[in-house]
N, C-alpha and C. Protein backbone atom coordinates (compact mmCIF):
# COMPACT_ATOMS: atom_id res chain seq x y z
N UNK A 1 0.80 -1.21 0.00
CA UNK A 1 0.00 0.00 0.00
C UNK A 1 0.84 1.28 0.00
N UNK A 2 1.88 1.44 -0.09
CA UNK A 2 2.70 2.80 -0.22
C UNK A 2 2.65 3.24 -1.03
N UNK A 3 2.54 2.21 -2.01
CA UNK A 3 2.64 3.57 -3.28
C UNK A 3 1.33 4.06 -3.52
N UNK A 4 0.27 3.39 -3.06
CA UNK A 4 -0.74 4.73 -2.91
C UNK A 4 -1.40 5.07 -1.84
N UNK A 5 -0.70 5.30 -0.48
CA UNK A 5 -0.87 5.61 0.50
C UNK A 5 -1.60 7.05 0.24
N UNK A 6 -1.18 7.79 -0.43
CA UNK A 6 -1.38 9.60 -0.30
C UNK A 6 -2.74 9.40 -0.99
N UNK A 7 -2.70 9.03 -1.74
CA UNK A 7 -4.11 9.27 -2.41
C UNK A 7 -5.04 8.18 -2.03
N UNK A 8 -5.02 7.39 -1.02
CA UNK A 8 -6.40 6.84 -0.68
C UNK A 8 -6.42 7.55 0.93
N UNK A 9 -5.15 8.46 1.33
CA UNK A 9 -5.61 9.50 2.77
C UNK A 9 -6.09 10.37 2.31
N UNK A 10 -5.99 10.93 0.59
CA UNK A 10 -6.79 12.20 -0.11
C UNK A 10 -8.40 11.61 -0.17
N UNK A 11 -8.49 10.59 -0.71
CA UNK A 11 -9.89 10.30 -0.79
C UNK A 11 -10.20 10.29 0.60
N UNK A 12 -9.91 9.70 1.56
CA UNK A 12 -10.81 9.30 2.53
C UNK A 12 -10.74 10.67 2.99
N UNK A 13 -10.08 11.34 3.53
CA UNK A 13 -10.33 12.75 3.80
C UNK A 13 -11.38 13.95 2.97
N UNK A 14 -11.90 13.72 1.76
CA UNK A 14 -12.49 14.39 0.68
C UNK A 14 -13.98 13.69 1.20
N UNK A 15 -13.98 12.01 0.98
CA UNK A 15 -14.95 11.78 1.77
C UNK A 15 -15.51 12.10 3.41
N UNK A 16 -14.72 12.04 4.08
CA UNK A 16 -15.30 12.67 5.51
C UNK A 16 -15.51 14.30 5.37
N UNK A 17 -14.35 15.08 4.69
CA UNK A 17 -15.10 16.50 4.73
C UNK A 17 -16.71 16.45 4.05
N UNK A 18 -16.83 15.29 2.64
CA UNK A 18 -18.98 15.45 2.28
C UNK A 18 -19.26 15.15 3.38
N UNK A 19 -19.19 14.22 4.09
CA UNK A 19 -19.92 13.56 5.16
C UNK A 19 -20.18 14.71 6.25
N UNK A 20 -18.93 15.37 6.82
CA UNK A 20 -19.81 16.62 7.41
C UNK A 20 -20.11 18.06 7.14
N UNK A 21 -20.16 18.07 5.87
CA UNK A 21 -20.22 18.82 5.04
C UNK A 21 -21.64 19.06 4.85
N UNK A 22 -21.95 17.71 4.47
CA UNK A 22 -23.71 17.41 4.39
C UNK A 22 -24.41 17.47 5.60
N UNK A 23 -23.76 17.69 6.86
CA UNK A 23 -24.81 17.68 7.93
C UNK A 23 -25.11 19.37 7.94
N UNK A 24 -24.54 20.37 7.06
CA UNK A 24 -24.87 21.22 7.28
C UNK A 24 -25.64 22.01 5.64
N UNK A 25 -25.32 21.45 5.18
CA UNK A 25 -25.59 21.61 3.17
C UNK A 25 -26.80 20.24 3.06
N UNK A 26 -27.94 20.42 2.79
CA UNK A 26 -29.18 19.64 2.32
C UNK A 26 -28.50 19.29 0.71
N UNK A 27 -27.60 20.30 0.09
CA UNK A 27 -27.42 20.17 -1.13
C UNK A 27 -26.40 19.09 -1.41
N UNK A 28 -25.09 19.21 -0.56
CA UNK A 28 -24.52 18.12 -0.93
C UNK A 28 -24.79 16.97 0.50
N UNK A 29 -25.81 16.92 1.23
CA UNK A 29 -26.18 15.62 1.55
C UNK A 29 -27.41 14.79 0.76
N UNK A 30 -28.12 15.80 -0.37
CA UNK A 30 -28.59 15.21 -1.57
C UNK A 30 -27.80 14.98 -2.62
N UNK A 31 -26.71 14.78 -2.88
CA UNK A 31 -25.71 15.11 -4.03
C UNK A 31 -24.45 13.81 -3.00
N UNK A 32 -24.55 13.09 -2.17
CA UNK A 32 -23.50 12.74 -1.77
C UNK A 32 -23.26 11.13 -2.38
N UNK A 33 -24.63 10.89 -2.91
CA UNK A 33 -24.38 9.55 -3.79
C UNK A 33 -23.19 10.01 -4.96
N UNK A 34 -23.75 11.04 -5.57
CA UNK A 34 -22.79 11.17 -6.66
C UNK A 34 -21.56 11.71 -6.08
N UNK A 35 -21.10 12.45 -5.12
CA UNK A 35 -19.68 12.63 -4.43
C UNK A 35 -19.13 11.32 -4.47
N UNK A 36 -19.86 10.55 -3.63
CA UNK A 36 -19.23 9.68 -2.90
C UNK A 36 -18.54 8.27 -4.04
N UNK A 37 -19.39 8.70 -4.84
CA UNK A 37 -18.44 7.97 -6.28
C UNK A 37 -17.80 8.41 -6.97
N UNK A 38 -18.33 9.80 -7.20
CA UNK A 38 -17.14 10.88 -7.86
C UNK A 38 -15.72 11.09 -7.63
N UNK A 39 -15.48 10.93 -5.79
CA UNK A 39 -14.27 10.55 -5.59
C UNK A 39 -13.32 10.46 -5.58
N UNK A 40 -13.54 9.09 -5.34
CA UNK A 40 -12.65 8.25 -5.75
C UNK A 40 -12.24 7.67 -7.68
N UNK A 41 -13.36 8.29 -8.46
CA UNK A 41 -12.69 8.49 -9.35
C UNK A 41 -11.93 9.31 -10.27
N UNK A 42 -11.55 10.10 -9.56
CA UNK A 42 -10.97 11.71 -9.88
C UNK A 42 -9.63 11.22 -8.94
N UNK A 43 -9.70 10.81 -7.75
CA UNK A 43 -8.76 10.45 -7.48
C UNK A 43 -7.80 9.21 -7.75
N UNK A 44 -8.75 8.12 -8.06
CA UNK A 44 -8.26 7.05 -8.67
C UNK A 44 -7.89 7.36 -10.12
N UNK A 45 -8.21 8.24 -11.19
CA UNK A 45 -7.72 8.48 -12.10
C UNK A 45 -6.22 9.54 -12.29
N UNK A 46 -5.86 10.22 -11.04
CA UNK A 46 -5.07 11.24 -10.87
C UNK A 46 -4.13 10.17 -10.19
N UNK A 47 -4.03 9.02 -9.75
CA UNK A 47 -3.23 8.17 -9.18
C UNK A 47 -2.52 7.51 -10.14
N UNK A 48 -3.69 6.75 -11.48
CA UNK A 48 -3.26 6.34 -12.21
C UNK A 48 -2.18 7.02 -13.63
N UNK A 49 -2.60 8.26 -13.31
CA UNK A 49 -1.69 9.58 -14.56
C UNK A 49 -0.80 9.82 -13.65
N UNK A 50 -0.38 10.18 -12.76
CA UNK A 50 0.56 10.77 -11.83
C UNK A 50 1.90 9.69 -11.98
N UNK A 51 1.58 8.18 -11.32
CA UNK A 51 2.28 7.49 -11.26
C UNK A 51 2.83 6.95 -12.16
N UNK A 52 2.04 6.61 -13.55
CA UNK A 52 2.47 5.86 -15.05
C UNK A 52 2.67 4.77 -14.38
N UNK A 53 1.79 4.02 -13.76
CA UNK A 53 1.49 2.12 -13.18
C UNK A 53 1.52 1.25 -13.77
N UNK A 54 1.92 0.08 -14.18
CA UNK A 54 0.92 -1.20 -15.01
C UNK A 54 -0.35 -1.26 -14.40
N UNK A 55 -0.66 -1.66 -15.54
CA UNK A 55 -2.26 -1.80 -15.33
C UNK A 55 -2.72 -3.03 -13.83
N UNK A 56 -2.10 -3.56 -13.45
CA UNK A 56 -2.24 -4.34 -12.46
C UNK A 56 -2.65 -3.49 -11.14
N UNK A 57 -1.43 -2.70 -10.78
CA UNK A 57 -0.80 -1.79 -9.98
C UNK A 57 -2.13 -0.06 -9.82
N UNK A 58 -2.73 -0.02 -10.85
CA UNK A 58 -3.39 0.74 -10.77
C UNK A 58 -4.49 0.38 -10.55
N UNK A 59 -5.21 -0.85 -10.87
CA UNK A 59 -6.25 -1.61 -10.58
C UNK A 59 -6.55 -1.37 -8.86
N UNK A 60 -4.94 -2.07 -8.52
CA UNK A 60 -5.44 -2.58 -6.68
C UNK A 60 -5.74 -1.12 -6.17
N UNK A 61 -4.88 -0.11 -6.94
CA UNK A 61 -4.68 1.14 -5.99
C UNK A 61 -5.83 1.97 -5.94
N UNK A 62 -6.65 1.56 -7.46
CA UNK A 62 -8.14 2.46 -7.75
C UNK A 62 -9.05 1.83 -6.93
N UNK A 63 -8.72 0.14 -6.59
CA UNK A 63 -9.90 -0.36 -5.96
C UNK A 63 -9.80 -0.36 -4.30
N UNK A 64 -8.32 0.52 -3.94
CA UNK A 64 -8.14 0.14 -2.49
C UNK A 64 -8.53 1.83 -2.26
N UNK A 65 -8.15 3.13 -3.15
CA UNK A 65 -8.51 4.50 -3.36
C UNK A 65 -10.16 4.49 -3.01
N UNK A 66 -11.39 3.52 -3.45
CA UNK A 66 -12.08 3.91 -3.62
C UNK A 66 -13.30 3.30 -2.31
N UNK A 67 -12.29 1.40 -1.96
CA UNK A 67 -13.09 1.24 -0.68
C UNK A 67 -12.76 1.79 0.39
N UNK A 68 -11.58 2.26 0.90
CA UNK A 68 -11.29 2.55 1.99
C UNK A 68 -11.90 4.17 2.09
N UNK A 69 -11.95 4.90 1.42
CA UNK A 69 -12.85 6.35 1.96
C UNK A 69 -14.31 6.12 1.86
N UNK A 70 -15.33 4.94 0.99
CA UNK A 70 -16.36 4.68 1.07
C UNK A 70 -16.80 4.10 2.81
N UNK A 71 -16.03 2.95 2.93
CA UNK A 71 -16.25 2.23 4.11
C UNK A 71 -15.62 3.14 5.33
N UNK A 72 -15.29 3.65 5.45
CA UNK A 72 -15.15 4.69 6.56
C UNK A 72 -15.77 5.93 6.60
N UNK A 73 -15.97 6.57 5.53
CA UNK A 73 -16.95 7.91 5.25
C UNK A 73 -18.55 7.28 5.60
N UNK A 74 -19.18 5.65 5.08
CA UNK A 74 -20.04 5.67 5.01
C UNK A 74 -20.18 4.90 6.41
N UNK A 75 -19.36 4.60 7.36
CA UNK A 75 -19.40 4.00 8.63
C UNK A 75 -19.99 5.41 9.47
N UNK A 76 -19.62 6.74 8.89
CA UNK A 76 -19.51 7.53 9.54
C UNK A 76 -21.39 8.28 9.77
N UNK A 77 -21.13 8.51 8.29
CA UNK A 77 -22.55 8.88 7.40
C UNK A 77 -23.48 8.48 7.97
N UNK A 78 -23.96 7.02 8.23
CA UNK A 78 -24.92 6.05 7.90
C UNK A 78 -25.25 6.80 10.09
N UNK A 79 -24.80 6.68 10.95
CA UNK A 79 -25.59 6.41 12.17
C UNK A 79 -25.20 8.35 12.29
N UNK A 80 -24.74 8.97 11.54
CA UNK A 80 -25.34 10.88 11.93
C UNK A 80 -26.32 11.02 10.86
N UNK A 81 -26.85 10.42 9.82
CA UNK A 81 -28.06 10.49 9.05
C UNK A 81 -29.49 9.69 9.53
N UNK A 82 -28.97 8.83 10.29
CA UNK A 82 -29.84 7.62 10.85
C UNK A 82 -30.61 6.88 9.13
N UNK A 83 -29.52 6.52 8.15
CA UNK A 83 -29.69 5.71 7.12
C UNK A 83 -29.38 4.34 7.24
N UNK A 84 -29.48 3.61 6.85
CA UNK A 84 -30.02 1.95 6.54
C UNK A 84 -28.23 1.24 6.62
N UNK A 85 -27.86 0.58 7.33
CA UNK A 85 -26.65 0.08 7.32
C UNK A 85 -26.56 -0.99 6.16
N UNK A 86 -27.54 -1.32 5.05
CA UNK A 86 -27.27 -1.78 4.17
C UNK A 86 -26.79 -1.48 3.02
N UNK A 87 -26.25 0.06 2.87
CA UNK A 87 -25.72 0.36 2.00
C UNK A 87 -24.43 0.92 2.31
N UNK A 88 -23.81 0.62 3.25
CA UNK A 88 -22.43 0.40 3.64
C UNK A 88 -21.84 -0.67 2.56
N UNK A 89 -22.31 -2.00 2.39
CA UNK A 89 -21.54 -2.58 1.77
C UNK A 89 -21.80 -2.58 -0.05
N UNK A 90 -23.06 -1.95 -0.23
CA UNK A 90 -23.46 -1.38 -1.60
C UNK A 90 -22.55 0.14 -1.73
N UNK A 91 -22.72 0.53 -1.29
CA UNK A 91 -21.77 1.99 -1.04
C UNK A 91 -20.16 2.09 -1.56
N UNK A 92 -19.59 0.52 -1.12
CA UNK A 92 -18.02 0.29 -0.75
C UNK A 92 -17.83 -0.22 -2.17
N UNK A 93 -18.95 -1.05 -2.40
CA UNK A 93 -18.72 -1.86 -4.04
C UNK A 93 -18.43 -0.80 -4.98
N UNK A 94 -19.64 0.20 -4.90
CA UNK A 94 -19.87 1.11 -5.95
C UNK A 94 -18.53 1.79 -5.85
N UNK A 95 -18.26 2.07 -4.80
CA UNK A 95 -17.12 3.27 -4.75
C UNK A 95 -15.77 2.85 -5.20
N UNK A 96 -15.72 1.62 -5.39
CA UNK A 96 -14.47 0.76 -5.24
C UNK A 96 -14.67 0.35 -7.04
N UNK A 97 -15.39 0.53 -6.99
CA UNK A 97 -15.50 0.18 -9.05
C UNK A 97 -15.11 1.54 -9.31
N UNK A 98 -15.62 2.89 -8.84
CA UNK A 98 -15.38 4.10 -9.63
C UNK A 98 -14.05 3.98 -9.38
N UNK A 99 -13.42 4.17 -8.18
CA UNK A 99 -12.00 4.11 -7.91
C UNK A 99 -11.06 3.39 -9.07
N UNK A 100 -11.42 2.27 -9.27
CA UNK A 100 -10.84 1.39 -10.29
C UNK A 100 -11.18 1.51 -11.91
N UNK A 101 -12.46 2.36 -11.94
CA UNK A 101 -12.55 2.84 -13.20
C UNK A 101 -11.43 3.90 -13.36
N UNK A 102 -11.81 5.11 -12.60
CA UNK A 102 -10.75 6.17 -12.41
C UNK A 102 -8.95 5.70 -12.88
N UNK A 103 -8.82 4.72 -12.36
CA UNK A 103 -7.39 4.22 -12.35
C UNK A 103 -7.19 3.83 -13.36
N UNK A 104 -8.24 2.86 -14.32
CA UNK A 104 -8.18 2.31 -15.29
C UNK A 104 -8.03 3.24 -16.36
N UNK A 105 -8.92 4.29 -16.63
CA UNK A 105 -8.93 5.62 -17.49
C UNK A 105 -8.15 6.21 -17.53
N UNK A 106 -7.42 6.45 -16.04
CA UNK A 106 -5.85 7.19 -16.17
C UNK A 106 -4.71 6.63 -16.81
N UNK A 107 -4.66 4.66 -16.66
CA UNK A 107 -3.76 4.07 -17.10
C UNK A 107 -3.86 4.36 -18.39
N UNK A 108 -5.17 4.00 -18.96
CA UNK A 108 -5.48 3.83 -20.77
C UNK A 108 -4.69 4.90 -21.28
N UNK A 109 -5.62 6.43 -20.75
CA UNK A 109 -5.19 7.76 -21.52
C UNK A 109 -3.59 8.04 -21.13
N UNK A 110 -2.85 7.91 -20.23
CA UNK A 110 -1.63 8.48 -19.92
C UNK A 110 -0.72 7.01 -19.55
N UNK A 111 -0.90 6.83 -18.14
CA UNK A 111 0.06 5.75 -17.74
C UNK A 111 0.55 4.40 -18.23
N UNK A 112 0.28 4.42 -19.09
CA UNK A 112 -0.22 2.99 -19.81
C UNK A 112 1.43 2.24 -20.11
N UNK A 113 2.06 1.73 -19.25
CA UNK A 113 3.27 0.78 -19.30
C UNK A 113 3.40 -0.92 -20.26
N UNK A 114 2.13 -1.26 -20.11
CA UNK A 114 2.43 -2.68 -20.69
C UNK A 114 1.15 -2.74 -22.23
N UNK A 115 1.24 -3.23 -22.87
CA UNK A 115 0.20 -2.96 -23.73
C UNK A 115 -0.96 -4.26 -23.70
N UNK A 116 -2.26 -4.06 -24.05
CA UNK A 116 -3.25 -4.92 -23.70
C UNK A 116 -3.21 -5.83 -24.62
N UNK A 117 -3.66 -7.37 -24.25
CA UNK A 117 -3.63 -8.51 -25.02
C UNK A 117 -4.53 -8.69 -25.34
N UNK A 118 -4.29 -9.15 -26.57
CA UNK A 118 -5.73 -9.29 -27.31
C UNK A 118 -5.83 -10.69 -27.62
């Protein structure tokens, strides 16, 4: 996890500032589905251009970028909203695909080290 230590403490930090962000903004605690995937893929894609990864390497980092600020932002979220603890683990999936999309998009357009097999 070092080499993307900084950017999954950027996400998870980006996520806890929506989280109480929204206890005071109706706007982005209606808008925090789309934050909360937005993300991690802005950051998972700025991980994957920054670094120039194999595609392997950017995978784990988009998908570790995107659960670890979901599952702790939404540990947080879920009992100061009094929302449904079942979308903690719907929450972590989703967030953890954008993350890894993000990474993936950065590899394609910029970082792209190994070339894809066809």
């Amino acid at each position: 996890m070092p080499r993307q230590r900084r950017y999954v403490i950027i996400a998870l930090v980006l996520q806890l500032a929506m989280v109480l962000l929204g206890q005071v903004s109706k706007l982005v605690l209606a808008l925090s589905g789309w934050f909360g995937m937005g993300i991690p893929l802005v950051v998972g894609w700025l991980y994957a251009v920054r670094r120039g990864l194999s595609l392997k390497d950017a995978s784990v980092g988009g998908l570790l970028i995107g659960a670890v600020g979901a599952a702790i932002g939404l540990g947080l979220a879920i009992p100061l909203t009094g929302g449904d603890w079942s979308l903690l683990p719907l929450g972590t999936v989703a967030s953890s695909f954008t993350g890894w999309l993000g990474a993936f998009l950065g590899w394609t357009i910029k970082g792209r080290k190994e070339p894809l097999k066809e």
